[in-house]
Protein backbone atom coordinates (compact mmCIF):
# COMPACT_ATOMS: atom_id res chain seq x y z
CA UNK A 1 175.14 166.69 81.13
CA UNK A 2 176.68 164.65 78.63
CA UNK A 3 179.98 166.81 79.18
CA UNK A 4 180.21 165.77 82.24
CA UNK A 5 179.96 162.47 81.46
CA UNK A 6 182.59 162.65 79.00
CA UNK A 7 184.32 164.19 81.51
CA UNK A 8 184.20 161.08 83.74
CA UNK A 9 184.66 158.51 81.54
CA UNK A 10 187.84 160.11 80.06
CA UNK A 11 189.36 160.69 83.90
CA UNK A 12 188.62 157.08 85.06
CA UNK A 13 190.41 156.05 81.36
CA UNK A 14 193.04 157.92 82.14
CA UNK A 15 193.71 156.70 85.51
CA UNK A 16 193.63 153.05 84.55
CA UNK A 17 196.25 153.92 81.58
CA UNK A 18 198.57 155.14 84.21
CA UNK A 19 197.58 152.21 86.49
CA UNK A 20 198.67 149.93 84.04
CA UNK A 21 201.56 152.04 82.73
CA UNK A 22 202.89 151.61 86.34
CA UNK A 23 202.44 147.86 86.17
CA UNK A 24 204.54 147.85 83.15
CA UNK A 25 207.00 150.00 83.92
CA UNK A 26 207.74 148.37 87.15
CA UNK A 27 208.30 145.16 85.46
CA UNK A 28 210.71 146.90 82.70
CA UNK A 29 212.66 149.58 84.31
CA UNK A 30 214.78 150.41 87.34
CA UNK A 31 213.17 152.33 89.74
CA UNK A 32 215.36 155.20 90.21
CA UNK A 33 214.52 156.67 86.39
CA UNK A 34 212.54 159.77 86.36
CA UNK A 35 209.87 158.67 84.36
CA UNK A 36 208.98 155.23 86.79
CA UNK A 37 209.33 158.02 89.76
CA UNK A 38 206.86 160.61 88.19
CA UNK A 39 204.55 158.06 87.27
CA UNK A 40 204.91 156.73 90.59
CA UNK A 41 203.64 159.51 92.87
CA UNK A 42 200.89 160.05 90.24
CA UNK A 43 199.33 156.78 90.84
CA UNK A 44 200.25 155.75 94.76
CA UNK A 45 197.57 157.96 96.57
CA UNK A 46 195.06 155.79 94.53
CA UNK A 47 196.99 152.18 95.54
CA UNK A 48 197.98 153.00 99.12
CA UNK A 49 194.23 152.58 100.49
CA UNK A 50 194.59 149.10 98.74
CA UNK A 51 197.52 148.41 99.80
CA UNK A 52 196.92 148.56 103.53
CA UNK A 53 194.09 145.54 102.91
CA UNK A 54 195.48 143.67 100.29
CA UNK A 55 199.18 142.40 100.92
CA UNK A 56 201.21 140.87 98.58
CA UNK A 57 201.03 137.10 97.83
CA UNK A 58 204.04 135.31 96.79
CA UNK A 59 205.82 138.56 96.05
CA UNK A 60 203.37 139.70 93.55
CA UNK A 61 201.01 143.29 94.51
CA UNK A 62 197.87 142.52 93.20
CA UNK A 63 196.36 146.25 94.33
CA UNK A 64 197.09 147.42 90.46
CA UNK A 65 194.34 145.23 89.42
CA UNK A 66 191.92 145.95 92.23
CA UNK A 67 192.23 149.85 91.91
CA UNK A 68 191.48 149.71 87.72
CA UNK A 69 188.43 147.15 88.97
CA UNK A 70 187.47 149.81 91.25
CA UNK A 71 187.78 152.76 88.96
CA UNK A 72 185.66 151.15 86.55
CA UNK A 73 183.42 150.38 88.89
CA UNK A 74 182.64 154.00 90.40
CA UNK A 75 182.62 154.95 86.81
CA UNK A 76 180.10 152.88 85.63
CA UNK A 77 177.96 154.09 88.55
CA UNK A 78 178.38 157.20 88.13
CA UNK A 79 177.98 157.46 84.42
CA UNK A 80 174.51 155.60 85.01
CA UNK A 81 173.91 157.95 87.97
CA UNK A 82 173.99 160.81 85.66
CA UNK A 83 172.16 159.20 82.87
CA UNK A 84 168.96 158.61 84.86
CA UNK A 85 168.45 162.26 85.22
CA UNK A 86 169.07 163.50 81.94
């Protein structure tokens, strides 16, 4: 059980590292480079949901912040989920 903890807490860390590896990138580099692109298509299917219920204010896409707040979220449940019934 504890592997699959592990597991969980490791993919929901990973996710907000590319979450906020997007946010950086998109402030430092064009967004025709490979790298912005790849990241890109990694990390959209988790902000589009977001997106269509949060809109941008003043220019700025605040659905970034929302989706890590989220992630950690359904990882903290689910790690304490799991650690009830070991």
């Amino acid at each position: 059980m504890q592997y699959i903890i592990l597991f969980i807490q490791i993919f929901a860390r990973s996710i907000v590292f590319l979450l906020f590896l997007h946010v950086l990138l998109s402030l430092f580099m064009a967004g025709d480079r490979p790298l912005r692109i790849g990241i890109a298509r990694l990390v959209d299917p988790i902000l589009d949901p977001f997106r269509r219920f949060i809109k941008p204010i003043n220019g700025v896409d605040y659905t970034p912040v929302v989706a890590i707040l989220v992630v950690n979220l359904i990882e903290w449940l689910l790690t304490r989920f799991l650690v009830r019934f070991v």
